[in-house]
C-alpha atoms as a PDB file:
ATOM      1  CA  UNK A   1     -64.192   2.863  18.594  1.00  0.00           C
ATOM      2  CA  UNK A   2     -66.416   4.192  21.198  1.00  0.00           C
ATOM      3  CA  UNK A   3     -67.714   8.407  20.507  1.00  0.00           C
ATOM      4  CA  UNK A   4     -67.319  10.395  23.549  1.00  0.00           C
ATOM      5  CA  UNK A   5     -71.522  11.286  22.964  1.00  0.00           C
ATOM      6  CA  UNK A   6     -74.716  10.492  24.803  1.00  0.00           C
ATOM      7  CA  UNK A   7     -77.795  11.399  24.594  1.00  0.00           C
ATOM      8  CA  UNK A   8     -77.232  14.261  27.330  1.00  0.00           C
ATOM      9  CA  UNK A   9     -74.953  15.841  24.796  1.00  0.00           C
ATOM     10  CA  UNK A  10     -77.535  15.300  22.017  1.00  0.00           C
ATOM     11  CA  UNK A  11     -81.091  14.327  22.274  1.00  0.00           C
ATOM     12  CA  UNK A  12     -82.562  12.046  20.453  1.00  0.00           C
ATOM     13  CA  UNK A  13     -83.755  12.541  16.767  1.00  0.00           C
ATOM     14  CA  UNK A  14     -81.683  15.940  16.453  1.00  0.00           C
ATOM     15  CA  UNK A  15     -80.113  17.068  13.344  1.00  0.00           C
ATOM     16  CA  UNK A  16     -76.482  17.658  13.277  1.00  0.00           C
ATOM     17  CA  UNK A  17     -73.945  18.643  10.779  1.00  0.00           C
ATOM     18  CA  UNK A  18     -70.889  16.763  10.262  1.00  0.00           C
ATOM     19  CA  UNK A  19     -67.917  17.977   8.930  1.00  0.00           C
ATOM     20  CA  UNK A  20     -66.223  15.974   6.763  1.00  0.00           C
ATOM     21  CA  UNK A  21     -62.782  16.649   4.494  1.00  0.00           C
ATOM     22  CA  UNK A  22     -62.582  13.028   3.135  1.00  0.00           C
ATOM     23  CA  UNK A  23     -59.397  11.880   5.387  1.00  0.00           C
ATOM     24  CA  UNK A  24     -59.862   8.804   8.088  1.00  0.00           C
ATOM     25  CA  UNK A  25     -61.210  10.612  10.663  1.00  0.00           C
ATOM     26  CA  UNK A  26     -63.753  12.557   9.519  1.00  0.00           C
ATOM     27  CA  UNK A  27     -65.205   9.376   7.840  1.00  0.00           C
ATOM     28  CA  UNK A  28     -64.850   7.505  10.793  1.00  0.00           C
ATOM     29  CA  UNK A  29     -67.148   9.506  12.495  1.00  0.00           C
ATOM     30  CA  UNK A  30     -69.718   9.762  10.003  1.00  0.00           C
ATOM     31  CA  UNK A  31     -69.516   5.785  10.004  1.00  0.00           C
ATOM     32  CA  UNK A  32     -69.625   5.625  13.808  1.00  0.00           C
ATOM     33  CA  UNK A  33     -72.397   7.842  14.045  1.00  0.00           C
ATOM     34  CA  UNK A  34     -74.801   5.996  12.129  1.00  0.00           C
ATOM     35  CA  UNK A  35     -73.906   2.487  13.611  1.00  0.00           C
ATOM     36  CA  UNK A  36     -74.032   4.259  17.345  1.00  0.00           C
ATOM     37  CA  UNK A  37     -76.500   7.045  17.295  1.00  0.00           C
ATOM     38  CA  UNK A  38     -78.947   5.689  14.167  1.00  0.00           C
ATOM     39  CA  UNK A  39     -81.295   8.319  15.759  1.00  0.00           C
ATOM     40  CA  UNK A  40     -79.649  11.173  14.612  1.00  0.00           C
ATOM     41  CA  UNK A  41     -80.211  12.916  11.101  1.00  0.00           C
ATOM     42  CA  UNK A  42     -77.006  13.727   9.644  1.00  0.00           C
ATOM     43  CA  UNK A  43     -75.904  16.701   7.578  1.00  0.00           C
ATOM     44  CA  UNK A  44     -72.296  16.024   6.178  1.00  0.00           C
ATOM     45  CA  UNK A  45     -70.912  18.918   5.055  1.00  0.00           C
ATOM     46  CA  UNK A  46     -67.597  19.456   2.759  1.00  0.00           C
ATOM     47  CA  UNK A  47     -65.503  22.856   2.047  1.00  0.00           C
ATOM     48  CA  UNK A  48     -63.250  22.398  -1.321  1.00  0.00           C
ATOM     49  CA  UNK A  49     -60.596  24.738  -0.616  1.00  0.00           C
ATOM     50  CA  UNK A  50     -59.022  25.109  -4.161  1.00  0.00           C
ATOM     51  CA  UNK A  51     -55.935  24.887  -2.513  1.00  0.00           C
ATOM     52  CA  UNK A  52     -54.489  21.870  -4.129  1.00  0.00           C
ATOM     53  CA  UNK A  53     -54.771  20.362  -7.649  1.00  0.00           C
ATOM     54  CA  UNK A  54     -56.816  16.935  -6.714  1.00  0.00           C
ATOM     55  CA  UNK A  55     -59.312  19.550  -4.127  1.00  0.00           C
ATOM     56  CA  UNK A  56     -61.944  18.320  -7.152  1.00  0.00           C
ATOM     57  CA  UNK A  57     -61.261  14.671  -6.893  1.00  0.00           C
ATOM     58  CA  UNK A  58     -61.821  14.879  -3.486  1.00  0.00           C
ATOM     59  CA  UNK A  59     -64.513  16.522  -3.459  1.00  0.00           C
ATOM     60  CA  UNK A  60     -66.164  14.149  -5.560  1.00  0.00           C
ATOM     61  CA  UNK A  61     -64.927  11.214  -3.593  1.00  0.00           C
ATOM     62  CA  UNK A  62     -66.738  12.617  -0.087  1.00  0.00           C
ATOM     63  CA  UNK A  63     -69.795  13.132  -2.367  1.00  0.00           C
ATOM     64  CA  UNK A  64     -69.621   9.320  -3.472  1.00  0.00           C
ATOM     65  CA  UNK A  65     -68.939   8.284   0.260  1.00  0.00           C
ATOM     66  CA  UNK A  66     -72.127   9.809   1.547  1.00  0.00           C
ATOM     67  CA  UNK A  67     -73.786   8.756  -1.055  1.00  0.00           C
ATOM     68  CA  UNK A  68     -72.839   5.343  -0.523  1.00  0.00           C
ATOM     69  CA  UNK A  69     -73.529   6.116   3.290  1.00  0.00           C
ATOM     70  CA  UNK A  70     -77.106   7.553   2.236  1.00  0.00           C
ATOM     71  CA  UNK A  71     -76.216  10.804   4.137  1.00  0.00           C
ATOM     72  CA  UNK A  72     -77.173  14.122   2.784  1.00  0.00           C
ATOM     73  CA  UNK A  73     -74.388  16.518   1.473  1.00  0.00           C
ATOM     74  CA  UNK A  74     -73.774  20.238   1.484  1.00  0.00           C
ATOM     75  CA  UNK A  75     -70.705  21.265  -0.518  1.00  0.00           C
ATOM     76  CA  UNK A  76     -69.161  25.291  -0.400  1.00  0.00           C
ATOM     77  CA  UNK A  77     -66.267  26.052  -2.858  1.00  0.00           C
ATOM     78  CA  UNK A  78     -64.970  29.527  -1.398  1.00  0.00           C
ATOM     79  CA  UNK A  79     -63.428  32.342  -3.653  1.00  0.00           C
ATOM     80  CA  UNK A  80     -59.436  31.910  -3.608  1.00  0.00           C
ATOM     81  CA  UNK A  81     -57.941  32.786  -0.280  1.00  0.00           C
ATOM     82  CA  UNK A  82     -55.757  35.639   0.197  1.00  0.00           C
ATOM     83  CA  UNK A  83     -52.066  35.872   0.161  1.00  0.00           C
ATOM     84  CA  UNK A  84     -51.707  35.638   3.779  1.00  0.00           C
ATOM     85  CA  UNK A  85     -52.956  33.318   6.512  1.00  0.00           C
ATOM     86  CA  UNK A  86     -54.058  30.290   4.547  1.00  0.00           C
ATOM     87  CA  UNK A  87     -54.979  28.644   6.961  1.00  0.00           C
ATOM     88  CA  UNK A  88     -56.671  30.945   8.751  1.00  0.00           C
ATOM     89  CA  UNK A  89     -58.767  32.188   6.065  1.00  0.00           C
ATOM     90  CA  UNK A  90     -59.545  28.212   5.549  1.00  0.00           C
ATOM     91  CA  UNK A  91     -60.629  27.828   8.970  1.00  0.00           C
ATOM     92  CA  UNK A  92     -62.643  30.752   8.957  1.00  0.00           C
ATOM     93  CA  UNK A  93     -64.392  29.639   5.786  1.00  0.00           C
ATOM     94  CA  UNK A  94     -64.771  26.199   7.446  1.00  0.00           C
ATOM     95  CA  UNK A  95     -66.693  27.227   9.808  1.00  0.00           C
ATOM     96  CA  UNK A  96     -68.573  30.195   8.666  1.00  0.00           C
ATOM     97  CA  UNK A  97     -70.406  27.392   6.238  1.00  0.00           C
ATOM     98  CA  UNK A  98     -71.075  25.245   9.044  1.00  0.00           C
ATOM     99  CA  UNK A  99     -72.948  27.602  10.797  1.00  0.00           C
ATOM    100  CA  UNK A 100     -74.744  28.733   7.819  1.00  0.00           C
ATOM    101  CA  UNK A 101     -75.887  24.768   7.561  1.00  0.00           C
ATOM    102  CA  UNK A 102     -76.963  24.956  11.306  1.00  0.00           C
ATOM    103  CA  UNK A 103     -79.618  27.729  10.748  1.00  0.00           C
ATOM    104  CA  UNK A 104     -80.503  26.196   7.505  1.00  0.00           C
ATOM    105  CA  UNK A 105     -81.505  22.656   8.820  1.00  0.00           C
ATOM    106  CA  UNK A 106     -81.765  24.118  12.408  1.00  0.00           C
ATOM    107  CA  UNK A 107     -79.598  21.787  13.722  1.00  0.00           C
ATOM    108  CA  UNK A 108     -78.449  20.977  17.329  1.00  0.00           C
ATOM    109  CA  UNK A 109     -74.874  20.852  16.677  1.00  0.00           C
ATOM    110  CA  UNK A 110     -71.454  21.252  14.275  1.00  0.00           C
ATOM    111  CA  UNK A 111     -69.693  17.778  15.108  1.00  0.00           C
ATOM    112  CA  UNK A 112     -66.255  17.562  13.959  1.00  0.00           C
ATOM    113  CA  UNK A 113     -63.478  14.668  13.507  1.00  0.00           C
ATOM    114  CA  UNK A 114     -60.621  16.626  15.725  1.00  0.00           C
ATOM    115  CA  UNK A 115     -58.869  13.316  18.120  1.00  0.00           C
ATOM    116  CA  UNK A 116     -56.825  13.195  20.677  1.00  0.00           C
ATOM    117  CA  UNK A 117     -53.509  13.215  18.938  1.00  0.00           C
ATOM    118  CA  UNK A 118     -54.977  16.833  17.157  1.00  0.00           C
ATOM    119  CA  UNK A 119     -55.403  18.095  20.811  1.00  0.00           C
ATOM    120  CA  UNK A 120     -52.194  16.964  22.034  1.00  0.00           C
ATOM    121  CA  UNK A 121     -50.225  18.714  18.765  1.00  0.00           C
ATOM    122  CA  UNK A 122     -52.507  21.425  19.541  1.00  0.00           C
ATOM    123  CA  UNK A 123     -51.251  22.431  23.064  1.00  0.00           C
ATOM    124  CA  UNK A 124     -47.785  21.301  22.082  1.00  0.00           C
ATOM    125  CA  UNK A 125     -47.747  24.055  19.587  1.00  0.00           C
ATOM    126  CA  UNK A 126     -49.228  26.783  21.765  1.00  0.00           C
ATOM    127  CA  UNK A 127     -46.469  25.282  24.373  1.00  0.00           C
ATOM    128  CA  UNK A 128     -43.451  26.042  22.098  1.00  0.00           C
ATOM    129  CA  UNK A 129     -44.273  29.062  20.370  1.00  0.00           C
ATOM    130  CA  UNK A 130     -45.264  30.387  23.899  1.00  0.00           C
ATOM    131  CA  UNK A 131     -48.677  30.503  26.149  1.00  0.00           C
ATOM    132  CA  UNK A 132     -50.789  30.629  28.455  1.00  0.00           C
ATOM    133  CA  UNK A 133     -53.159  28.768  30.607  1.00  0.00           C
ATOM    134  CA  UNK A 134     -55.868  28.767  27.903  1.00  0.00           C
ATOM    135  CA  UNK A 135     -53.318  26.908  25.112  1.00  0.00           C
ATOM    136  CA  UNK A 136     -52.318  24.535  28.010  1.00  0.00           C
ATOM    137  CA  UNK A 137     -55.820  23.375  28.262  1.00  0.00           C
ATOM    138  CA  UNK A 138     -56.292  22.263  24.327  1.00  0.00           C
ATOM    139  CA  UNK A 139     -59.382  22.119  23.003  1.00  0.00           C
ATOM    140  CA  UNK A 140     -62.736  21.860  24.500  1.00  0.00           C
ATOM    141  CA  UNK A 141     -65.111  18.654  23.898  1.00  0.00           C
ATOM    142  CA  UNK A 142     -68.099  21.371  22.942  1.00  0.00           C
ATOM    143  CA  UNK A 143     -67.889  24.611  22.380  1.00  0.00           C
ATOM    144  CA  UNK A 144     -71.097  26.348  21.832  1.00  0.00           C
ATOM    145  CA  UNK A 145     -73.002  24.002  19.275  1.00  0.00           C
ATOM    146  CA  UNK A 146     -69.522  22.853  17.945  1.00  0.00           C
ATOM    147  CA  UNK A 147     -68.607  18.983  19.901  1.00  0.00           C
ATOM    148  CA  UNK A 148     -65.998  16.852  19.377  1.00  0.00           C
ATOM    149  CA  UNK A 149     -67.249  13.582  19.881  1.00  0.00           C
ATOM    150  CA  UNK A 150     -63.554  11.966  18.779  1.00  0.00           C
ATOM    151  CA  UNK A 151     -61.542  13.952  21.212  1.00  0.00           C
ATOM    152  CA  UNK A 152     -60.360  11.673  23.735  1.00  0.00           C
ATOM    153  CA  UNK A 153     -59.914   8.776  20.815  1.00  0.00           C
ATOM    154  CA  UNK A 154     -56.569   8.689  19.828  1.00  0.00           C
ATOM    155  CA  UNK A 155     -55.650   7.872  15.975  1.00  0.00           C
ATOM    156  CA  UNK A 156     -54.693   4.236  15.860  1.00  0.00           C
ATOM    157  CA  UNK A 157     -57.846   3.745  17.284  1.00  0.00           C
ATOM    158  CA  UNK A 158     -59.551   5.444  14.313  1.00  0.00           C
ATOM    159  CA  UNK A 159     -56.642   3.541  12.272  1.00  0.00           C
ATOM    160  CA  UNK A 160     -57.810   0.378  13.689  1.00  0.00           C
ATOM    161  CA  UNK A 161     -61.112   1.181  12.727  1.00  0.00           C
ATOM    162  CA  UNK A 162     -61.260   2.243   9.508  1.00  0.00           C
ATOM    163  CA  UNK A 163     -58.837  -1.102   8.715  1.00  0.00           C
ATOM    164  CA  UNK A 164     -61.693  -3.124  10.351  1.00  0.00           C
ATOM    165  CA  UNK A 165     -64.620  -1.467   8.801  1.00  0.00           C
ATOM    166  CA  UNK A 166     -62.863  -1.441   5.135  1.00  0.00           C
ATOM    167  CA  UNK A 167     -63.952   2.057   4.938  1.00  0.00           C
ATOM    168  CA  UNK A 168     -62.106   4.169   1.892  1.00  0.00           C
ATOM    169  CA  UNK A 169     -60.747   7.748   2.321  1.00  0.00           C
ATOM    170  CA  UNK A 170     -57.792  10.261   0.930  1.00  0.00           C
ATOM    171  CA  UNK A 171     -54.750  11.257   2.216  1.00  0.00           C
ATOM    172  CA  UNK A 172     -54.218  14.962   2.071  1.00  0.00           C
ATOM    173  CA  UNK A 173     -50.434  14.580   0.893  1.00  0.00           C
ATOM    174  CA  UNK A 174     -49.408  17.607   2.687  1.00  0.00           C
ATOM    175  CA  UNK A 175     -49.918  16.082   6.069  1.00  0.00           C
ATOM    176  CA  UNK A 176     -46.441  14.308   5.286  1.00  0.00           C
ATOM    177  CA  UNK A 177     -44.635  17.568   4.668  1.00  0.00           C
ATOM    178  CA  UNK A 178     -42.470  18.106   7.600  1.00  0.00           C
ATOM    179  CA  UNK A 179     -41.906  21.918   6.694  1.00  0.00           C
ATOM    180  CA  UNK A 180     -45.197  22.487   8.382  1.00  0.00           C
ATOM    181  CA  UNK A 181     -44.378  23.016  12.208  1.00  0.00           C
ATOM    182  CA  UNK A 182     -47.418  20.801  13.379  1.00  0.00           C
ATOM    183  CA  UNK A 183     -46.274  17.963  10.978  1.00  0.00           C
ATOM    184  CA  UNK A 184     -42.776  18.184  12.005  1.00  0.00           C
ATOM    185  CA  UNK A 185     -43.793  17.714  15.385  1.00  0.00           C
ATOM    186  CA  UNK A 186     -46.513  14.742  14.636  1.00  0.00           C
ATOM    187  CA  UNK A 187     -44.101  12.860  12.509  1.00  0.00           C
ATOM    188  CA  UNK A 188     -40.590  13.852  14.702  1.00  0.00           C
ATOM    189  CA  UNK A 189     -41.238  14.768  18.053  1.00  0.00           C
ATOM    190  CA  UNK A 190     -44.189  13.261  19.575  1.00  0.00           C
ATOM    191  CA  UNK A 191     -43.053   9.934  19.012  1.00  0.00           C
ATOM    192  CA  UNK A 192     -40.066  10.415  20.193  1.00  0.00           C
ATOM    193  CA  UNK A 193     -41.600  11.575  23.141  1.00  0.00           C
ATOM    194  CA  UNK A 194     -43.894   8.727  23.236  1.00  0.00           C
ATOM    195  CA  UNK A 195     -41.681   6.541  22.756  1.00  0.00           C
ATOM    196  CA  UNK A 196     -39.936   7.520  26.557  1.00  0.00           C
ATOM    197  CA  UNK A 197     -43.407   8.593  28.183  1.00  0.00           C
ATOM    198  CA  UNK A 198     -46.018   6.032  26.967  1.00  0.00           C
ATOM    199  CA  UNK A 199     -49.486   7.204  26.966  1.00  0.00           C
ATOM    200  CA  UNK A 200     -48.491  10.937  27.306  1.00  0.00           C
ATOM    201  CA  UNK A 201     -51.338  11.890  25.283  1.00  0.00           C
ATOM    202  CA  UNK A 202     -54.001  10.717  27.550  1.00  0.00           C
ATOM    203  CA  UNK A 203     -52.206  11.367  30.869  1.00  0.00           C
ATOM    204  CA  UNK A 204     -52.076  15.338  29.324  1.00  0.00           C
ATOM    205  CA  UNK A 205     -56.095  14.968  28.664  1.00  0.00           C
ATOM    206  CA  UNK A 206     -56.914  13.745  32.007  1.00  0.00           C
ATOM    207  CA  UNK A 207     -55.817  17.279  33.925  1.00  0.00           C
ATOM    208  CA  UNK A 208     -57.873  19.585  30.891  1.00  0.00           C
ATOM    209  CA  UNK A 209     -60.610  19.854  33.764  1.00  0.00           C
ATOM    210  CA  UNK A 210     -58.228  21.657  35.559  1.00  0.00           C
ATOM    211  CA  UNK A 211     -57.008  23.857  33.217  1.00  0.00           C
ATOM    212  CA  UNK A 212     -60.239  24.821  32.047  1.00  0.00           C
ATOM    213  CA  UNK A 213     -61.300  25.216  35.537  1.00  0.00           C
ATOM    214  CA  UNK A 214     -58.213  27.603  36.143  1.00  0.00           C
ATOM    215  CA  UNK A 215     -58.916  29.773  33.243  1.00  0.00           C
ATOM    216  CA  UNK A 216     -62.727  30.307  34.297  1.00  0.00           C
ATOM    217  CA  UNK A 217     -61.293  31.252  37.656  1.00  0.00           C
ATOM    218  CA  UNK A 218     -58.758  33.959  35.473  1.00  0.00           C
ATOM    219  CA  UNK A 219     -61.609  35.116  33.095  1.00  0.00           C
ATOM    220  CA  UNK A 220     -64.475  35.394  35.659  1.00  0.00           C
ATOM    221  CA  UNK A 221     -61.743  37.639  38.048  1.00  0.00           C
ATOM    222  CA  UNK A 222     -60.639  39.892  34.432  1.00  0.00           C
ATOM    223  CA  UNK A 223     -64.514  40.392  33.862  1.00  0.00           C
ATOM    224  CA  UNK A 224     -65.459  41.589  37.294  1.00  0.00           C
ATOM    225  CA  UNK A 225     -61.976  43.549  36.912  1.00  0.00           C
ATOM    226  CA  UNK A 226     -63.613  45.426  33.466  1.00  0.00           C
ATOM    227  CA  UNK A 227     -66.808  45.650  35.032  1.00  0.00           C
ATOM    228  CA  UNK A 228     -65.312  47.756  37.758  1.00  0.00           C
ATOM    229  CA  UNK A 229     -62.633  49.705  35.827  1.00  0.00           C
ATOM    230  CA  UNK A 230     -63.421  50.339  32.577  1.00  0.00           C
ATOM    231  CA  UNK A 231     -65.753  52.667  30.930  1.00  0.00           C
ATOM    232  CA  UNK A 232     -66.280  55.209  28.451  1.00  0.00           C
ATOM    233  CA  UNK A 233     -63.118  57.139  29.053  1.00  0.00           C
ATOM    234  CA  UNK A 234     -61.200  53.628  29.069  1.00  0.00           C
ATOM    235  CA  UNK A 235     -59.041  51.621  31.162  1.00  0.00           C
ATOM    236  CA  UNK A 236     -57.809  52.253  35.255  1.00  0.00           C
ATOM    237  CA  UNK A 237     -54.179  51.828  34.891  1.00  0.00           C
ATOM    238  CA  UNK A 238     -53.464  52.032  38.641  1.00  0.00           C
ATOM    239  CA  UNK A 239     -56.190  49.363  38.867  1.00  0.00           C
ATOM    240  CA  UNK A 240     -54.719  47.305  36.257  1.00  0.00           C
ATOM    241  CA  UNK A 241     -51.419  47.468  37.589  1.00  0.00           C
ATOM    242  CA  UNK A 242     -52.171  46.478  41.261  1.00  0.00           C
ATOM    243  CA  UNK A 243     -53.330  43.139  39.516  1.00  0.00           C
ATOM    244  CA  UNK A 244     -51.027  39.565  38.870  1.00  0.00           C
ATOM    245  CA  UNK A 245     -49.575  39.225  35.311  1.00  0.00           C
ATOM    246  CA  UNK A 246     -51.724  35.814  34.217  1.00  0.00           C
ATOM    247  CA  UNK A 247     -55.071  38.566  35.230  1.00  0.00           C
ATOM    248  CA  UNK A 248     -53.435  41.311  32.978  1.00  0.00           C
ATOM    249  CA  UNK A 249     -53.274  39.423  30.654  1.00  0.00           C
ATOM    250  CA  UNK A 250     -56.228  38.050  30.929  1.00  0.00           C
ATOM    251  CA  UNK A 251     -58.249  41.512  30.754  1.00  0.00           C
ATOM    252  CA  UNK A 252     -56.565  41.995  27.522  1.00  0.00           C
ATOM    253  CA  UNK A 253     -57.449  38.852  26.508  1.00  0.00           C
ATOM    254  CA  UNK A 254     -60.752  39.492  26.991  1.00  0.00           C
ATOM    255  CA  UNK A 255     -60.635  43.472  25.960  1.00  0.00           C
ATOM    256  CA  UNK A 256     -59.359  42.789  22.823  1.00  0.00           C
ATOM    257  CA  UNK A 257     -62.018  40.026  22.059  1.00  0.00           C
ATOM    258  CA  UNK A 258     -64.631  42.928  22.759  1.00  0.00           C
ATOM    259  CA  UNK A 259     -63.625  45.840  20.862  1.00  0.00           C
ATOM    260  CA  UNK A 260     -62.162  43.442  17.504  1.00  0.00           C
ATOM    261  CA  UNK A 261     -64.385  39.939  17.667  1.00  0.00           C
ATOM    262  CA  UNK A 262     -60.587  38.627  17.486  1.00  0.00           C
ATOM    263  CA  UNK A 263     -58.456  36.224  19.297  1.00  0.00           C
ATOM    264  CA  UNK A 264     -54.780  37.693  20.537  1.00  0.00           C
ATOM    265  CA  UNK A 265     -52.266  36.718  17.584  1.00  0.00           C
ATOM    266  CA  UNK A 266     -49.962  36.008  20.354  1.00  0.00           C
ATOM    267  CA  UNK A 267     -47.797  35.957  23.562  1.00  0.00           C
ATOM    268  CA  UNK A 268     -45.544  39.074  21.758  1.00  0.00           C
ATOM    269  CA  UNK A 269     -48.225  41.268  21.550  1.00  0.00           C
ATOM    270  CA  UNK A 270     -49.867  40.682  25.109  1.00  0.00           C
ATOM    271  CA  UNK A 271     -46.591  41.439  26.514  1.00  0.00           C
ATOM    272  CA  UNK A 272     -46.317  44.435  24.283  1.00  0.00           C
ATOM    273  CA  UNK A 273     -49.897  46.214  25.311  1.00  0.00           C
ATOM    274  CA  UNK A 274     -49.409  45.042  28.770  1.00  0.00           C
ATOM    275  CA  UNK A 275     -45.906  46.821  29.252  1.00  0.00           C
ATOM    276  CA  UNK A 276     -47.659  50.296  27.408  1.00  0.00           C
ATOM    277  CA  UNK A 277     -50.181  50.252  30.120  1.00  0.00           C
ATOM    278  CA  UNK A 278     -47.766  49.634  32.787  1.00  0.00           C
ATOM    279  CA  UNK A 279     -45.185  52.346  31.516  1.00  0.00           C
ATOM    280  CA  UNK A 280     -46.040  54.785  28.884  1.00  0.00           C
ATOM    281  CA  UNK A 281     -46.637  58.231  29.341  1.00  0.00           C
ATOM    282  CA  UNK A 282     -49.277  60.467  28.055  1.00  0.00           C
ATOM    283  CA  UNK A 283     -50.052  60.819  24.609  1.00  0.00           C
ATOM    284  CA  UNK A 284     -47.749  57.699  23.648  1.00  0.00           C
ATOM    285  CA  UNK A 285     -49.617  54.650  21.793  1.00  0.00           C
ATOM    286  CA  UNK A 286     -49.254  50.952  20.589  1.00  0.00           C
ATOM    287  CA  UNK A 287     -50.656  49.493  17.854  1.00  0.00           C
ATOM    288  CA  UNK A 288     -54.194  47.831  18.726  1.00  0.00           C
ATOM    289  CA  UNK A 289     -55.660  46.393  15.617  1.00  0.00           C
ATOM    290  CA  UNK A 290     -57.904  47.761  12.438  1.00  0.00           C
ATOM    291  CA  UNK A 291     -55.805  50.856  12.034  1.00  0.00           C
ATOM    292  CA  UNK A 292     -56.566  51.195  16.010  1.00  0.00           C
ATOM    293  CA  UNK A 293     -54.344  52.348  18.641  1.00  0.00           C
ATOM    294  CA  UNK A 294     -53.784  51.860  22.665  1.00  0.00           C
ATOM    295  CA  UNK A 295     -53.225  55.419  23.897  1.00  0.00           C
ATOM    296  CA  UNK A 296     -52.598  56.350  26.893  1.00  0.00           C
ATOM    297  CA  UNK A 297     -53.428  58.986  29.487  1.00  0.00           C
ATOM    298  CA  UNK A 298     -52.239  59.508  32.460  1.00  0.00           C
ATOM    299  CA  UNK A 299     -54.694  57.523  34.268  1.00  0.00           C
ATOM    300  CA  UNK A 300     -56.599  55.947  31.804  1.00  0.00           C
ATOM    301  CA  UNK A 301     -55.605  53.566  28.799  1.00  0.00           C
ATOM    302  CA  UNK A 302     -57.881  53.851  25.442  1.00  0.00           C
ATOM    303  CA  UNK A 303     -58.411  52.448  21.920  1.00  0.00           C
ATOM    304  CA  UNK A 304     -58.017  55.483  20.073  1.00  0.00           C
ATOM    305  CA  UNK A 305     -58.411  55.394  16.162  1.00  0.00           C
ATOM    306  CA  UNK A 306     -55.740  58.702  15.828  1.00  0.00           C
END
């Protein structure tokens, strides 16, 4: 199993913190990164959710594994999550801690276990609940100081590996339940699909360059687009609406990532803000987010908190 990592990506003798859950994958990075980059210090680093009744156990089984692996550990056991967004707030958690680690051990990089198969699932589920060029493109090998050095390996690779290398780990027994949309689509769909279209999963990866290169080309065009028409007193909608739907949405995108540090929620609510602009009247408004508002004038649209 070969890591999509060089020493371009990461110099030599850096420290870098690994995340690791306990499953396959995440272990058989940590085990591929000290037989193929033994010039690395490794950080693993382990977030026990509270979510399920063995999140103990496992927590004490990654702390045996690096111990047997002689790898330093850092361990976070959050407050219980809100009602809502689970997964979210698990995520955020996630990688709130690993960031934390970064500064602590001033690290060069987050590396996590996500595969090809995760990408794949990934832009199959931004497919069918509706997107955009960005979901189309699936995740990005780095990301800041986050890499994935797995990315383009797909799982019965790491399968075959771990069988080779005798190398313990869990199974998070909710990965089987098929009430969750991406493993209903893991354990029905994609093989179904593989099954007609062999390989799909790496033909997909081999045209991300071009989706990534197409949303750079929509991104840098919505930035000049705000640097031009968008100020104090808000938004040009005449501008706005001279401009192609993937670049409206695009400057929302983007807008909305400014003024909340959030990501859209979805396709729903793009379409909503974007037909307000295009549309409303004076005085009439859309919900924005935090108890904010889009309100428009009749030139202008504004984030009002009214």
């Amino acid at each position: 199993m070969k890591l999509s990592l060089r020493a371009k990506e990461i110099p030599k003798e850096s420290t870098v913190i690994v995340g690791v859950s306990g499953g396959r994958d995440s272990l058989a990075l940590v085990h591929a990164l000290l037989a193929q980059r033994k010039d690395l210090n490794l950080i693993a680093a382990h977030v026990n959710h509270g979510l399920r009744a063995d999140s103990d156990k496992d927590a004490e089984f990654v702390k045996g594994m690096m111990t047997r692996f002689e790898v330093p550990l850092e361990t976070l056991k959050p407050h219980k999550p809100p009602s809502s967004n689970v997964e979210e707030w698990g995520r955020n958690k996630r990688y709130e801690f690993f960031e934390k680690l970064l500064k602590k051990h001033k690290a060069f990089a987050i590396l996590t276990a996500h595969h090809q198969d995760d990408d794949f699932e990934s832009m199959m589920l931004h497919f069918l609940r509706g997107t955009r060029v960005k979901g189309l493109s699936g995740m990005a090998f780095q990301r800041g100081n986050l890499m994935r050095p797995l990315l383009f390996t797909p799982r019965n690779e790491i399968n075959e590996y771990i069988e080779k290398n005798a190398i313990p780990y869990f199974e998070d027994p909710s990965n089987q339940d098929e009430r969750y949309a991406r493993n209903f689509l893991r354990h029905k769909i994609i093989p179904v699909l593989n099954h007609v279209y062999p390989g799909l999963a790496e033909r997909w990866q081999k045209q991300k360059e071009y989706w990534f290169e197409l949303q750079d080309m929509l991104e840098t065009n919505a930035e000049s687009f705000l640097d031009e028409n968008l100020d104090k007193s808000g938004l040009d909608r005449k501008a706005y609406s001279s401009l192609p739907f993937p670049i409206r949405a695009t400057v929302l995108e983007i807008w909305f990532r400014e003024t909340t540090s959030q990501m859209v929620p979805d396709s729903a609510t793009i379409e909503r803000w974007d037909h307000a602009i295009l549309s409303f009247p004076s005085r009439k408004k859309t919900e924005w987010a935090d108890k904010k508002f889009l309100e428009m004038t009749k030139e202008r649209a504004k984030i009002s908190n009214k």
